[in-house]
Structure formats: C-alpha cells, structure tokens
N, C-alpha and C. Protein backbone atom coordinates (compact mmCIF):
# COMPACT_ATOMS: atom_id res chain seq x y z
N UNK A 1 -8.45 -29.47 95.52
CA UNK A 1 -8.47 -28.77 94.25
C UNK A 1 -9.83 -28.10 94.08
N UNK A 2 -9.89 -26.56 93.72
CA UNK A 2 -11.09 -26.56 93.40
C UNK A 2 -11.89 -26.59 92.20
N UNK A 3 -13.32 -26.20 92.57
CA UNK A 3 -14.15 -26.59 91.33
C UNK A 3 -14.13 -25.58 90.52
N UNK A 4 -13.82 -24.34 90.49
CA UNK A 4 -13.60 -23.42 89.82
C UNK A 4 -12.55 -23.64 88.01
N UNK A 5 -13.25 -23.12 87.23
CA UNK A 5 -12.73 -23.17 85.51
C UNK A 5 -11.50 -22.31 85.51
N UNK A 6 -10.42 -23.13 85.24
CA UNK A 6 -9.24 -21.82 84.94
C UNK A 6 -9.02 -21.61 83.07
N UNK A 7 -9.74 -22.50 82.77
CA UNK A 7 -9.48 -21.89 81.43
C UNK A 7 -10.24 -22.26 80.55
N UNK A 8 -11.14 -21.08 79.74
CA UNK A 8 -12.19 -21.06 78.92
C UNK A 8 -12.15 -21.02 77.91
N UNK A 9 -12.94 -21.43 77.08
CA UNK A 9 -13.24 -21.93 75.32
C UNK A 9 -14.46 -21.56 74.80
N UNK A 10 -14.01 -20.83 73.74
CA UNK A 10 -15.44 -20.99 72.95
C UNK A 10 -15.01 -20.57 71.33
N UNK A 11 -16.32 -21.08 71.15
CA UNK A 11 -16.28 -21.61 69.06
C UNK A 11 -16.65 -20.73 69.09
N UNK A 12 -15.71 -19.95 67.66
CA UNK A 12 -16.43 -19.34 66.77
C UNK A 12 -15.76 -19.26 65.63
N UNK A 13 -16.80 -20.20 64.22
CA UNK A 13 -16.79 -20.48 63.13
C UNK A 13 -15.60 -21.57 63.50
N UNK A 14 -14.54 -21.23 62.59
CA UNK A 14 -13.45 -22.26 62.72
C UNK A 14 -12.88 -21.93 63.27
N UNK A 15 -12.96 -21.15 64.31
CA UNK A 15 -11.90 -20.87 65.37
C UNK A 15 -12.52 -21.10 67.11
N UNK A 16 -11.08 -21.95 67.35
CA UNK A 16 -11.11 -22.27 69.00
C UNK A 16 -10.58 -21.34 70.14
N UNK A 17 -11.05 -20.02 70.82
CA UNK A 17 -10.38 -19.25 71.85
C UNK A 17 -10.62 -19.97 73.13
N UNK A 18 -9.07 -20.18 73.29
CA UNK A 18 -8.59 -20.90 74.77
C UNK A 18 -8.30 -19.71 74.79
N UNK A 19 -8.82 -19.62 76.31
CA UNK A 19 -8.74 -18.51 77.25
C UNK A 19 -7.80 -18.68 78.94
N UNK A 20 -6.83 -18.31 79.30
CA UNK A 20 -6.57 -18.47 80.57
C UNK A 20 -7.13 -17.24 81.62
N UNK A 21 -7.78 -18.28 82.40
CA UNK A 21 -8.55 -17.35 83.48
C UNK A 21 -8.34 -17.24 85.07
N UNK A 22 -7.49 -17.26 85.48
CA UNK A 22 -7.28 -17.07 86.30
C UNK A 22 -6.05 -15.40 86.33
N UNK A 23 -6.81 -14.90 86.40
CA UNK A 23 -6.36 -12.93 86.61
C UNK A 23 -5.96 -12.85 87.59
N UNK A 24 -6.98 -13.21 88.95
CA UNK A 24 -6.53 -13.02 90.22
C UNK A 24 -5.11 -13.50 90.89
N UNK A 25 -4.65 -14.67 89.82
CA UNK A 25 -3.46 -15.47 90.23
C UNK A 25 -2.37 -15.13 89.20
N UNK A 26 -2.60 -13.64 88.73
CA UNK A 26 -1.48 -13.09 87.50
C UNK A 26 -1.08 -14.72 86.24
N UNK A 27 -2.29 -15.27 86.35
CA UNK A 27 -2.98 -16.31 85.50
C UNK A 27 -1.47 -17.43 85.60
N UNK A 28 -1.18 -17.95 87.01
CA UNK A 28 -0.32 -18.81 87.23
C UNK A 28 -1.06 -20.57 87.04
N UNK A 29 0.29 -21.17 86.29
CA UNK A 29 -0.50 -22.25 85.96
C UNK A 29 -0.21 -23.12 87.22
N UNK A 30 -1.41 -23.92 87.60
CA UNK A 30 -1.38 -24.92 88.98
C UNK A 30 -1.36 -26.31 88.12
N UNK A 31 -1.61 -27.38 88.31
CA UNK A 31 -1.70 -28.85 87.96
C UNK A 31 -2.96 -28.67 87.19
N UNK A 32 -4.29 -28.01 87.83
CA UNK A 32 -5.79 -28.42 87.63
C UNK A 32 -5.60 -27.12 86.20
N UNK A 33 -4.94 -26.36 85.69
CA UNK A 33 -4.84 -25.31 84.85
C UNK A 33 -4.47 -26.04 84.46
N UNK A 34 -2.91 -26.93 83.77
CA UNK A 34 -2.23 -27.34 83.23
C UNK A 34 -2.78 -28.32 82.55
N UNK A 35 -4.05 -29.34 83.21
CA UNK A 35 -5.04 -30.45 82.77
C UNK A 35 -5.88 -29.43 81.78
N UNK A 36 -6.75 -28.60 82.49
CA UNK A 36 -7.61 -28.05 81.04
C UNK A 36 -7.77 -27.49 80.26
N UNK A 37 -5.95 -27.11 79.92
CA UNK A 37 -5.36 -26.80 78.72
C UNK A 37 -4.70 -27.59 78.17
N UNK A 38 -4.61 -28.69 78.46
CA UNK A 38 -4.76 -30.16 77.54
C UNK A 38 -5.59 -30.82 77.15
N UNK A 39 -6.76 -30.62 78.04
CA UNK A 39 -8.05 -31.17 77.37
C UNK A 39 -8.85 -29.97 76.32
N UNK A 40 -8.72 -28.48 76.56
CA UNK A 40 -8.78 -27.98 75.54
C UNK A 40 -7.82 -27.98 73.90
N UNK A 41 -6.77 -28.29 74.29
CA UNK A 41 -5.95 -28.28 72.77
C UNK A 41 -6.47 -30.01 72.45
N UNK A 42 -6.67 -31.21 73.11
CA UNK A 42 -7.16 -32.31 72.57
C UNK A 42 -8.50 -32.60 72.19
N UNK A 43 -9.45 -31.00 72.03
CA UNK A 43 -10.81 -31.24 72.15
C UNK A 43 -10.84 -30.39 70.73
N UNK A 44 -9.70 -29.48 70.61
CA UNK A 44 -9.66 -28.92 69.43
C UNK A 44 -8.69 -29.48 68.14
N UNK A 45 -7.73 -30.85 68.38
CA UNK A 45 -7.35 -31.54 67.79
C UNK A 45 -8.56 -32.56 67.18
N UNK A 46 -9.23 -33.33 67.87
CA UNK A 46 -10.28 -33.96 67.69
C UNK A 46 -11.33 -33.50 66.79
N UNK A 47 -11.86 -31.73 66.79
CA UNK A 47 -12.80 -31.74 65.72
C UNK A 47 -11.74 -31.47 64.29
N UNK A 48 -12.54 -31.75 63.47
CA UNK A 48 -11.66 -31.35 61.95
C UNK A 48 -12.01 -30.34 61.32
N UNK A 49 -13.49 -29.61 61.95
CA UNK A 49 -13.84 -28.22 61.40
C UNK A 49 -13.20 -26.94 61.76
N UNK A 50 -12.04 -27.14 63.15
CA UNK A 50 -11.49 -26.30 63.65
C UNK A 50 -10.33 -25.90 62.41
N UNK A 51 -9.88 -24.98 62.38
CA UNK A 51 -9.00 -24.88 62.05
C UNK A 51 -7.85 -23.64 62.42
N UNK A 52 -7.97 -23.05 63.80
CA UNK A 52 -7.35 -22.56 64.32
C UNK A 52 -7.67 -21.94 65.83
N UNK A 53 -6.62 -22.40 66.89
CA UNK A 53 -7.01 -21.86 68.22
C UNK A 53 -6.13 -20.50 68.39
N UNK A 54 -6.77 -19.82 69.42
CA UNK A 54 -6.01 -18.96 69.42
C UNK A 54 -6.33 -18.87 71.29
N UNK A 55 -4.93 -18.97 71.62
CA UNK A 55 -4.47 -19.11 73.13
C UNK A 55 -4.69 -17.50 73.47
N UNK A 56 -5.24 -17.23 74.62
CA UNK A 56 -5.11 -15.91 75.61
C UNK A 56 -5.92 -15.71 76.94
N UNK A 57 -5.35 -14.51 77.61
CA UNK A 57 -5.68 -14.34 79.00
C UNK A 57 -6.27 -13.41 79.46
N UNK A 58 -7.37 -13.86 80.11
CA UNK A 58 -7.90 -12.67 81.09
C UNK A 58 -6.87 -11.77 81.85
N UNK A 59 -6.95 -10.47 82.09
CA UNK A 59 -6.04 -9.80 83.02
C UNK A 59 -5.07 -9.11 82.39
N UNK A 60 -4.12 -8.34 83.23
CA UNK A 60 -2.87 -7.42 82.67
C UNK A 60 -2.05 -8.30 82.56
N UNK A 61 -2.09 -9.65 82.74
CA UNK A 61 -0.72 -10.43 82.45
C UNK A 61 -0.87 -11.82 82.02
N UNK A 62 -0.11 -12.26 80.43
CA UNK A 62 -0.73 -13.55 80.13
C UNK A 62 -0.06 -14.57 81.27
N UNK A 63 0.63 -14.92 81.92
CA UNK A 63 1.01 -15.85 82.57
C UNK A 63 2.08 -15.37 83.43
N UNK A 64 2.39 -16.12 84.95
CA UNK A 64 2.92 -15.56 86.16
C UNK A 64 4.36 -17.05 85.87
N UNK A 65 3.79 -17.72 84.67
CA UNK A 65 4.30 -18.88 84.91
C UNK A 65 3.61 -20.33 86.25
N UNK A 66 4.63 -20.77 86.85
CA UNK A 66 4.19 -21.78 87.63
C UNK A 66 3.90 -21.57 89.07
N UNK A 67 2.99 -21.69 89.72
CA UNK A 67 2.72 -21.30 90.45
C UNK A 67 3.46 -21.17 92.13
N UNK A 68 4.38 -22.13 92.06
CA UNK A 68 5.81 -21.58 92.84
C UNK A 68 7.05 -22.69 93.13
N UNK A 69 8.30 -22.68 93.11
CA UNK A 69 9.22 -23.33 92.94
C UNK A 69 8.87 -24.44 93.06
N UNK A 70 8.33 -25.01 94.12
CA UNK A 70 7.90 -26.40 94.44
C UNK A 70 6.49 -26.60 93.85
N UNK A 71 6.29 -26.47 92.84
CA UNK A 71 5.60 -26.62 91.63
C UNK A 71 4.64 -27.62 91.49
N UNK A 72 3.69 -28.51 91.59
CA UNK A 72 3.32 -29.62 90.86
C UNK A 72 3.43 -29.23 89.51
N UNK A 73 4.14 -28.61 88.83
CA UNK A 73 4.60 -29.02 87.36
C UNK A 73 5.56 -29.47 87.28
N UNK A 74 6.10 -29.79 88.45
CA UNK A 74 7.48 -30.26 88.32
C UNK A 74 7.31 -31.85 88.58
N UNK A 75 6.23 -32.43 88.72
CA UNK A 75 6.18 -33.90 88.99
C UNK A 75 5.76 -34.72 87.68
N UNK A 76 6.15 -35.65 87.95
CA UNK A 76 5.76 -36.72 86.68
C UNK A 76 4.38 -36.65 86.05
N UNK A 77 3.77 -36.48 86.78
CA UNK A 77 2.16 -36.55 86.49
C UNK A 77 1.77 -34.82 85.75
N UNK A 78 2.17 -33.78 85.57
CA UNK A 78 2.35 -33.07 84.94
C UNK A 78 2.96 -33.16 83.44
N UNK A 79 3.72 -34.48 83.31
CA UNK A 79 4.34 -34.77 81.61
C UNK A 79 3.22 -34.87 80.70
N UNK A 80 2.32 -35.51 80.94
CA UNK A 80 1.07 -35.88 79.75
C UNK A 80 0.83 -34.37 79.42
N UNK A 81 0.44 -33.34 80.09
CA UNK A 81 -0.33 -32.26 80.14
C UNK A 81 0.69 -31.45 79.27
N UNK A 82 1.79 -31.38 79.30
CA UNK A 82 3.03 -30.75 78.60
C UNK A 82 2.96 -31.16 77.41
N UNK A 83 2.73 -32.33 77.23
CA UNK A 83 3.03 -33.32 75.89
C UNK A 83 1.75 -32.56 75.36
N UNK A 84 0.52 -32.60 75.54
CA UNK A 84 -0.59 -32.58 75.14
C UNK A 84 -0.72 -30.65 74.35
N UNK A 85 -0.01 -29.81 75.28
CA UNK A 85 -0.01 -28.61 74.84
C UNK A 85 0.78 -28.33 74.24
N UNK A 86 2.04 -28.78 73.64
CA UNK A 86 2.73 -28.50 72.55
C UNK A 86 2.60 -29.65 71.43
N UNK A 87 1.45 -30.03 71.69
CA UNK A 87 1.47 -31.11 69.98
C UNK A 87 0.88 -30.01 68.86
N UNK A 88 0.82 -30.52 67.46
CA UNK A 88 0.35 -29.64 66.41
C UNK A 88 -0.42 -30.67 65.88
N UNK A 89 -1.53 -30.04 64.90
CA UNK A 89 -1.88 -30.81 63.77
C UNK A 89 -1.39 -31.18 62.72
C-alpha cells in the first residue's frame, strides 16, 4: 500500500472540505481511500464546532467508483469504512 494521501481536508470556519485526490486514478476508491474517508467523516463527527463537510474531487471526474471488479471493497474488512461514511450527525 502506498504512503501517498488520497484524500484531503481542511478547516475552514465551520466547515470540513473532504477532498478526493486521486485524479490520476479518475479518483477510484482502493481500500487505503475508503479508510481515509472514514477517518475523515469520524474526525469531523468528533469536533462539535464543525458544522458542515462538504465532500469533493480533484480532477474532471468525482469518482471512477471501485477500483476493479475484484475489488477490496468487496471484502469484509471494507464494512467498517462503509458504515463510517454514511453515518450522520
């Protein structure tokens, strides 16, 4: 896996921009994407000054989807990360 950030954050005022960054990969989500857009929506659940994220992507295309049939999103260990990006406050 590499060490490279697929998806970026930053404050401003009460707002959280999650960013998906990976352009070069028509911003396809892998396992290591899928983790730090769960730890970004649980980092913006956690403060209470947030009060709104706003999801988007580097590139001409927000998402390619999964990165190919045989998926690691398709394995068990991908459920937390699912769970984690569609919760609400």
């Amino acid at each position: 896996m590499s060490d490279s950030r697929r998806i970026l954050t930053e404050r401003d005022g009460h707002v959280l921009h999650i960013v998906l960054d990976r352009a070069d990969k028509m911003n396809a989500f892998d396992l290591q994407m899928l983790r730090e857009l769960g730890n970004a929506f649980t980092a913006y659940e956690a403060e209470p000054e947030l009060r709104c994220a706003v999801l988007y992507a580097n590139g001409d295309n927000f998402t390619a989807g999964p990165t190919s049939a045989r998926s690691d999103l398709q394995c068990d260990a991908a459920r937390p990360y699912f769970h984690a990006t569609a919760s609400t406050r």
